[in-house]
C-alpha atoms as a PDB file:
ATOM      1  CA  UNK A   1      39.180 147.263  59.514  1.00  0.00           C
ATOM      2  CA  UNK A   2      42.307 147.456  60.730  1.00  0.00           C
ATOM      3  CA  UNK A   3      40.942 149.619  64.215  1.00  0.00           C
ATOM      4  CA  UNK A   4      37.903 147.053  64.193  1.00  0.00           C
ATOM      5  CA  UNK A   5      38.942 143.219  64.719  1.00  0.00           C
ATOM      6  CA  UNK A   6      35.323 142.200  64.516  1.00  0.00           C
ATOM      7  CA  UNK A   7      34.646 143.764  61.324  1.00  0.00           C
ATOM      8  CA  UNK A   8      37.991 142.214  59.697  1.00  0.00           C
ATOM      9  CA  UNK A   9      36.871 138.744  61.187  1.00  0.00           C
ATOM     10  CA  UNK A  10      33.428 139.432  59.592  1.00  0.00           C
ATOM     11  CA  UNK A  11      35.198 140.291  56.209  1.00  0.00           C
ATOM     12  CA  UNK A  12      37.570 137.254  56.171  1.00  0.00           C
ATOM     13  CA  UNK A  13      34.461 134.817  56.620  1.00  0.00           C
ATOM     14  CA  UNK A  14      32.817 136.144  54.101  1.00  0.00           C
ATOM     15  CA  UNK A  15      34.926 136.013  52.305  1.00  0.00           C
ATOM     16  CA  UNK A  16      36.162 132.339  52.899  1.00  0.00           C
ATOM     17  CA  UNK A  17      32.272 131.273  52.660  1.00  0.00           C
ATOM     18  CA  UNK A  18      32.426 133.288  48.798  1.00  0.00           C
ATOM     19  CA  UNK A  19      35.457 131.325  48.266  1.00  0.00           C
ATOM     20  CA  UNK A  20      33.694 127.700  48.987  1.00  0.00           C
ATOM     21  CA  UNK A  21      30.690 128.438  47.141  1.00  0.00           C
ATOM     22  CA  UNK A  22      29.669 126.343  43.794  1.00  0.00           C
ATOM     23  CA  UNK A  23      31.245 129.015  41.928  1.00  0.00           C
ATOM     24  CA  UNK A  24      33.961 127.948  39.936  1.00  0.00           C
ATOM     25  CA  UNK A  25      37.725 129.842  39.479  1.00  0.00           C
ATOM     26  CA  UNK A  26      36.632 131.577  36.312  1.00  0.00           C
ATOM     27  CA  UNK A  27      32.905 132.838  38.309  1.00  0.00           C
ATOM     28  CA  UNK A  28      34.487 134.242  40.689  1.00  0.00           C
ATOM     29  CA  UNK A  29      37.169 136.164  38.555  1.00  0.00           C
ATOM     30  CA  UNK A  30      33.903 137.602  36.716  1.00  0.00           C
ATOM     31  CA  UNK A  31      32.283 138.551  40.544  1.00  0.00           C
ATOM     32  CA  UNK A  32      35.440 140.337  41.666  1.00  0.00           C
ATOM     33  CA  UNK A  33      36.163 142.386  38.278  1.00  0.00           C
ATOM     34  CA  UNK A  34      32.315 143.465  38.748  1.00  0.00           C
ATOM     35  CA  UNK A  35      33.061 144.160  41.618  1.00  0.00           C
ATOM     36  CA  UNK A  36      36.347 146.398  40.755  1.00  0.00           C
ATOM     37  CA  UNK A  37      35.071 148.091  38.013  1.00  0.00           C
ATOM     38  CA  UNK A  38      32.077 148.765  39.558  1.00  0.00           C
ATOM     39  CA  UNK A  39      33.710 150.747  42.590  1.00  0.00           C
ATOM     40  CA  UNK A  40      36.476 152.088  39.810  1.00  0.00           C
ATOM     41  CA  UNK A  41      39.464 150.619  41.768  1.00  0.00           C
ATOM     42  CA  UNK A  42      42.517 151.395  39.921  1.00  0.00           C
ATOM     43  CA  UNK A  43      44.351 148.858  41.670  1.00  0.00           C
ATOM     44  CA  UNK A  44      42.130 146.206  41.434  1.00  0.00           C
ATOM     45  CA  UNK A  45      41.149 146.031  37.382  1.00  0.00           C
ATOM     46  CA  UNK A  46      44.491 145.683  36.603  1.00  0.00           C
ATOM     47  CA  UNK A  47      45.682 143.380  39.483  1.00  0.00           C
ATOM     48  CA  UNK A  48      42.648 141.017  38.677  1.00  0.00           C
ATOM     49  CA  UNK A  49      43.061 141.167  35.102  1.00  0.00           C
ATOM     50  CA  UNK A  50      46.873 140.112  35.114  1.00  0.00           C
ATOM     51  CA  UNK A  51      45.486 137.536  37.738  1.00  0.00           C
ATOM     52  CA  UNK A  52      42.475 136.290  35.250  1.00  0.00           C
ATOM     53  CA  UNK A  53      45.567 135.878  32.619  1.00  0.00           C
ATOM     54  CA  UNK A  54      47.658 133.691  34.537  1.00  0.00           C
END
């Protein structure tokens, strides 16, 4: 992303739009672990969990 402005701007709007949905905090904790664990990021289970716990 970082060689391919469009595709970052893409990203961040998505990302924004995910972010205003009718999802609530708690929702979209659950959609981002899925997420994680799904792609077995070893940074992001843990990062999200302690994130979930705060």
């Amino acid at each position: 992303m970082a060689e391919a402005p469009g595709l970052l701007e893409g990203y961040q709007r998505l990302h924004q739009l995910f972010l205003d949905s009718s999802f609530d905090d708690e929702e979209v904790t659950v959609v981002w672990q899925t997420i994680n664990v799904e792609h077995a990021c070893h940074y992001c289970v843990p990062a999200h969990t302690g994130i979930a716990k705060v």
